[in-house]
Protein backbone atom coordinates (compact mmCIF):
# COMPACT_ATOMS: atom_id res chain seq x y z
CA UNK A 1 -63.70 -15.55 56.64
CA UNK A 2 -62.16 -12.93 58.79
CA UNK A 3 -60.09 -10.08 57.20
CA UNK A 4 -56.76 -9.01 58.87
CA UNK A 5 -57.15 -5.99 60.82
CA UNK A 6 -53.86 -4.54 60.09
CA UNK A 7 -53.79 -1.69 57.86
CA UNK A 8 -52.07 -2.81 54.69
CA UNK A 9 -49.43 -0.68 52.70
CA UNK A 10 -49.85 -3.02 49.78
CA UNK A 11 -53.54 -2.98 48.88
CA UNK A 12 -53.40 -7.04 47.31
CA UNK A 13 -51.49 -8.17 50.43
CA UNK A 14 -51.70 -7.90 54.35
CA UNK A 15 -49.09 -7.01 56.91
CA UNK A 16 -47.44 -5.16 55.30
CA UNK A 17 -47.86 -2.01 56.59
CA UNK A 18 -44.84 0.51 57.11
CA UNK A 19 -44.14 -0.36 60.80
CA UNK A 20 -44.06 -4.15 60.09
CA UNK A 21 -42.21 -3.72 56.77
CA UNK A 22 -39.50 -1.95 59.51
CA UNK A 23 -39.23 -4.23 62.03
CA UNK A 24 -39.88 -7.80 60.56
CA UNK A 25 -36.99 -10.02 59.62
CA UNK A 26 -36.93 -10.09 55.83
CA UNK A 27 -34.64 -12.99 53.58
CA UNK A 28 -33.40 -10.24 51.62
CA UNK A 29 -34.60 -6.90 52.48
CA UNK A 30 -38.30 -5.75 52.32
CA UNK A 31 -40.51 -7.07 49.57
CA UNK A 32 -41.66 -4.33 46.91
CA UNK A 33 -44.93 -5.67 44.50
CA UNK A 34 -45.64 -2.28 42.61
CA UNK A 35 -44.12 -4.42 39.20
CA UNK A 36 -46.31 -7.05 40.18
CA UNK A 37 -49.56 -5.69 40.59
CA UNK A 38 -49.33 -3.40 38.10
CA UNK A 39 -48.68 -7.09 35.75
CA UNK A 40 -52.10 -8.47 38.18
CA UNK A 41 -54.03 -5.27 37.12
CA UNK A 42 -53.69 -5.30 34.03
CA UNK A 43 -53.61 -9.40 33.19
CA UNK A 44 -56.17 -10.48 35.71
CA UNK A 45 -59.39 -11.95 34.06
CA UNK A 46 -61.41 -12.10 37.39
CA UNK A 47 -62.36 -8.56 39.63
CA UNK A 48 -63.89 -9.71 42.54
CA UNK A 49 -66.18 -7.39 44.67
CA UNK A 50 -64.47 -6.22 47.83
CA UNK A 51 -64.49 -8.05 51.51
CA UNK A 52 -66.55 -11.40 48.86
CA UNK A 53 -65.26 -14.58 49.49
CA UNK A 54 -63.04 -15.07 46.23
CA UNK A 55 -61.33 -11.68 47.32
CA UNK A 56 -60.42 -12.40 50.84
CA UNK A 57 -58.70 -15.89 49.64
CA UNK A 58 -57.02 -14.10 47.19
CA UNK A 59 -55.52 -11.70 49.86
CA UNK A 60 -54.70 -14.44 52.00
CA UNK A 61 -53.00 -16.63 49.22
CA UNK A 62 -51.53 -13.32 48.39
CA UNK A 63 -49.95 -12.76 51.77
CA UNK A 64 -49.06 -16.48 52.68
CA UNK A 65 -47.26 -16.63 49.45
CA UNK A 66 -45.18 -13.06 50.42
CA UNK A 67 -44.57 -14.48 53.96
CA UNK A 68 -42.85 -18.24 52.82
CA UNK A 69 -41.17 -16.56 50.63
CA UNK A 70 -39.55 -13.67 52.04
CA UNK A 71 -39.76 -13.19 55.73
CA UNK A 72 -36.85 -14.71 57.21
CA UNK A 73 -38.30 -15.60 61.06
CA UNK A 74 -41.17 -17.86 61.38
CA UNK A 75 -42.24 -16.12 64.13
CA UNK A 76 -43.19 -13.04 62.24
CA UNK A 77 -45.76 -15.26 60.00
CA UNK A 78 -49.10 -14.16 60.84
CA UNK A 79 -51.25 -16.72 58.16
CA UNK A 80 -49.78 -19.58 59.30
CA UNK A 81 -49.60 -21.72 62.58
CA UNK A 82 -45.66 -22.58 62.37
CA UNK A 83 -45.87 -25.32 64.37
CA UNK A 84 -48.39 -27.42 62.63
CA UNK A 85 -47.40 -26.30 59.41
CA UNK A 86 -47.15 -28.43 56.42
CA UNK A 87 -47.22 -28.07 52.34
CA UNK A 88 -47.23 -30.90 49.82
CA UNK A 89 -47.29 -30.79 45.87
CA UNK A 90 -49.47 -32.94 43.94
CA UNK A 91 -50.01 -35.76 47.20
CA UNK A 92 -47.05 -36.78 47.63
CA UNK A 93 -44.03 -35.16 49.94
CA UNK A 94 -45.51 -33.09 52.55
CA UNK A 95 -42.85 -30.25 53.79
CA UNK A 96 -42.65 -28.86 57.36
CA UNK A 97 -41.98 -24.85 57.85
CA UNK A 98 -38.35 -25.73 58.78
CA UNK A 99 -38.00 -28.58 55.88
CA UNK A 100 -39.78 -26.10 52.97
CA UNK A 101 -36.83 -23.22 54.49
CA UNK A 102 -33.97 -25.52 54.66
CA UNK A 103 -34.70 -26.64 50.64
CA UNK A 104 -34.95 -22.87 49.73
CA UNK A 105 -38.76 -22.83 49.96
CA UNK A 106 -40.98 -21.11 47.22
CA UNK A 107 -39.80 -22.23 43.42
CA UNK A 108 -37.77 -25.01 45.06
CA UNK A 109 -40.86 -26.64 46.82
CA UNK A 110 -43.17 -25.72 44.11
CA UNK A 111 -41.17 -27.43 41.37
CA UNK A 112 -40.47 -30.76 43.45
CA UNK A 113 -39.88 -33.80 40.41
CA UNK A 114 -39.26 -37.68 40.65
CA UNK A 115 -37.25 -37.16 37.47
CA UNK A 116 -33.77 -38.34 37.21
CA UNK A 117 -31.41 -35.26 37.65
CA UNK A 118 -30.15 -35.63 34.13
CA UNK A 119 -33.90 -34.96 32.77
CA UNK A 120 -34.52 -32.03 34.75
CA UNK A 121 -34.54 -28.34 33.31
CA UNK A 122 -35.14 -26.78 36.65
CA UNK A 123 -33.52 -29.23 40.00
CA UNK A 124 -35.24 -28.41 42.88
CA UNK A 125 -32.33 -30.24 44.60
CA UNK A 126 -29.45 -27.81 43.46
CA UNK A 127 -31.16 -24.84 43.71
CA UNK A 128 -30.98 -22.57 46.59
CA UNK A 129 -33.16 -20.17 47.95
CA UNK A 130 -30.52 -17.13 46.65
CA UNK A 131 -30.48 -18.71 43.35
CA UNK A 132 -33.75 -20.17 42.26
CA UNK A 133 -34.81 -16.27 43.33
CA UNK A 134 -32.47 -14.95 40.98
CA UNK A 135 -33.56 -17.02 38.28
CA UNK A 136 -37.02 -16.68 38.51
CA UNK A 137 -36.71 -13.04 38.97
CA UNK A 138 -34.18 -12.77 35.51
CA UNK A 139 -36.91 -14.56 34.03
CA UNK A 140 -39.84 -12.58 35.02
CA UNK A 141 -38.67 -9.40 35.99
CA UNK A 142 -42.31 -7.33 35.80
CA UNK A 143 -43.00 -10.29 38.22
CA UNK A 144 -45.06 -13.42 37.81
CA UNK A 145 -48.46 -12.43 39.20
CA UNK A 146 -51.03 -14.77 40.83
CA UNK A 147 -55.02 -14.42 40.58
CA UNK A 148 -57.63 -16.44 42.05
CA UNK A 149 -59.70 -17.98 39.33
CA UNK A 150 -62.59 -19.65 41.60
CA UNK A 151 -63.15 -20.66 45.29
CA UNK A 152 -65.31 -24.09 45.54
CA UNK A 153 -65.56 -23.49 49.31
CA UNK A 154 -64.60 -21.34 52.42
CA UNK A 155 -62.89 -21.71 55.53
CA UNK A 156 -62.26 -24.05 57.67
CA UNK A 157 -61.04 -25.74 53.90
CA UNK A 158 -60.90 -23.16 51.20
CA UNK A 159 -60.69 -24.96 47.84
CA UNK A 160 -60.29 -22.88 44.75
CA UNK A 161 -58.01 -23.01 41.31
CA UNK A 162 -55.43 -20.67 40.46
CA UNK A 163 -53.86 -18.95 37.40
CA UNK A 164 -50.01 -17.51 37.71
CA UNK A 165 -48.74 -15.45 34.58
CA UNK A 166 -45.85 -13.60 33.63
CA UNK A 167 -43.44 -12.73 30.60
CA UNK A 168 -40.58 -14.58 29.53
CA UNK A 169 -37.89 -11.39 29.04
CA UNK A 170 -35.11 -12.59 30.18
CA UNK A 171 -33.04 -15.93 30.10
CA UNK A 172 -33.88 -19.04 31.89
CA UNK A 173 -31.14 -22.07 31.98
CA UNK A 174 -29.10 -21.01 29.08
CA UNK A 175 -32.51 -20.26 26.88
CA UNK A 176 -32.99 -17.03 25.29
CA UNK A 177 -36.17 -15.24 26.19
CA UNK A 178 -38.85 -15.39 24.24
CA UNK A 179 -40.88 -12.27 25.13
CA UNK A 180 -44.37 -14.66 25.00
CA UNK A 181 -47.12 -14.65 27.46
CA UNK A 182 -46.09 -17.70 30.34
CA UNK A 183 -49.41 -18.58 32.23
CA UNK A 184 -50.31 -22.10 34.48
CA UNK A 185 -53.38 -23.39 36.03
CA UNK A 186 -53.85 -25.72 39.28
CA UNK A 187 -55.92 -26.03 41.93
CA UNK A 188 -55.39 -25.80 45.72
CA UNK A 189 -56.65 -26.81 49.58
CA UNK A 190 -55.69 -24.72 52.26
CA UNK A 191 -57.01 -26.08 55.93
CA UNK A 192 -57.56 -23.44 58.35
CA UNK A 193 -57.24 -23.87 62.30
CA UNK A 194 -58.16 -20.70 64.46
CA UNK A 195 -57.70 -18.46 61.37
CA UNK A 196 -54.49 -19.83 60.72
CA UNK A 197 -53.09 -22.10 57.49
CA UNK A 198 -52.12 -25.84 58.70
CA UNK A 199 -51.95 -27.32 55.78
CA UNK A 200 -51.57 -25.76 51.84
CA UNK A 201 -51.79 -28.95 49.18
CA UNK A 202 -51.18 -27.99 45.43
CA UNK A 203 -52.18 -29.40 42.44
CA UNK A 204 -50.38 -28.90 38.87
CA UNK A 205 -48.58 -29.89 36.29
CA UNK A 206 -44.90 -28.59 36.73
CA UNK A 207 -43.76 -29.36 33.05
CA UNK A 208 -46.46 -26.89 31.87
CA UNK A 209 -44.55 -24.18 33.47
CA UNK A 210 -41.15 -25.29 32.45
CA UNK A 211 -41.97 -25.92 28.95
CA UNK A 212 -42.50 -22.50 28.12
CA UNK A 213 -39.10 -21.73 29.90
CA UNK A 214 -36.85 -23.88 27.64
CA UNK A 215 -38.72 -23.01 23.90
CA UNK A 216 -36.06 -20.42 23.60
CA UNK A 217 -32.46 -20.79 21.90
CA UNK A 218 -29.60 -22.50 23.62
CA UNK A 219 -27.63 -19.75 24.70
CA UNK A 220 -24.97 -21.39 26.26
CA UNK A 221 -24.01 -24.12 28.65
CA UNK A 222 -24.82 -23.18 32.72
CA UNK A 223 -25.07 -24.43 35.40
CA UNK A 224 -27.88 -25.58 38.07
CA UNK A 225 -27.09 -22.07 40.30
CA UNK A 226 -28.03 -19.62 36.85
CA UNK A 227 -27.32 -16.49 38.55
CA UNK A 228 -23.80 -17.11 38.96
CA UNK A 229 -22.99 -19.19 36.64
CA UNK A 230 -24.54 -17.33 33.72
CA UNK A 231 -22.89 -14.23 32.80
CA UNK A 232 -25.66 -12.89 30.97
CA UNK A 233 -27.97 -13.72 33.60
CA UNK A 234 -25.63 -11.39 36.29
């Protein structure tokens, strides 16, 4: 699998190098991960061996990740071929580039549900892109880190599971935080095309993640967008 040639600033992440962290179009100003790796250095339980296979999907889930998330022109993504684009969550919905954006992308695709709105902790379908940020970010606020567990096979389809971690220490929802250890598992297929991602499929159980959002006391009634709504959460 070939490794991007542009010198990295972040050493966990590609493109992200001081001229491209100047002139790309970022959602909400340029992305900082110093929290967050310091969390992935210290609570990863895999350290895989420069330029192998494991740690050049890891960069590359790494970077895909930072790029649907917080660049804010598809035309700056370098993993991805925007025009054939699509992800989906668990086989069912599949979501263009455009469709993932227009939802609010990142915590509001991952945590799609067929759940009536009135069961939901977390709805996908209220959140924005501004607030399910803000939530997630109150929540986590060292960051909730990502490591590659295992990769079952390379490009042009890379298979491998995934672990994402982080602690609770600050409010989610109206639930105090707990302090604790939050950590799920899945699984995902990412098909390549030319060295770029067409298609990302994931594979978890959403309620695992939730769960350990809502153990916490009832702090208070808020509403779906928490930043606002929430004083405490401000």
């Amino acid at each position: 699998m070939a490794t991007p040639t542009t010198v990295s600033k972040d050493k966990y992440r590609s493109y992200l190098s001081e001229e491209e962290l100047k002139n790309t179009k970022w959602r909400a100003g340029p992305p900082n991960y110093d929290l967050v790796n310091k969390l992935f250095e210290e609570g990863r339980t895999k350290i895989w061996a420069a330029g192998s296979l494991e740690d050049q999907v890891q960069n590359l889930v790494k970077t895909w990740e930072m790029e649907s998330i917080h660049k804010a022109n598809p035309d700056d993504y370098k993993t991805v071929d925007a025009k054939k684009y699509v992800v989906g969550i668990n086989g069912k919905r599949y979501f263009t580039l455009e469709e993932a954006r227009r939802i609010g992308g990142g915590y509001n695709v991952f945590l799609q549900t067929s759940l009536p709105p009135a069961l939901r902790s977390y709805d996908p379908d209220r959140e924005t892109y501004e607030s399910s940020q803000a939530a997630f970010k109150t929540v986590f606020p060292r960051g909730f880190a990502l490591e590659v567990l295992q990769v079952y096979s390379g490009p042009p389809v890379i298979a491998y599971k995934f672990r994402h971690w982080g602690y609770m220490e600050g409010p989610f929802q109206g639930h105090a935080p707990t302090g604790e250890l939050v950590e799920f598992f899945g699984t995902s297929i990412i098909q390549m095309e030319d060295s770029k991602v067409v298609k990302v499929e994931f594979f978890f159980d959403r309620g695992e993640l939730l769960a350990q959002l809502i153990k916490g006391e009832k702090m208070g009634e808020c509403g779906s967008n928490v930043a606002s709504a929430c004083p405490f959460m401000a």
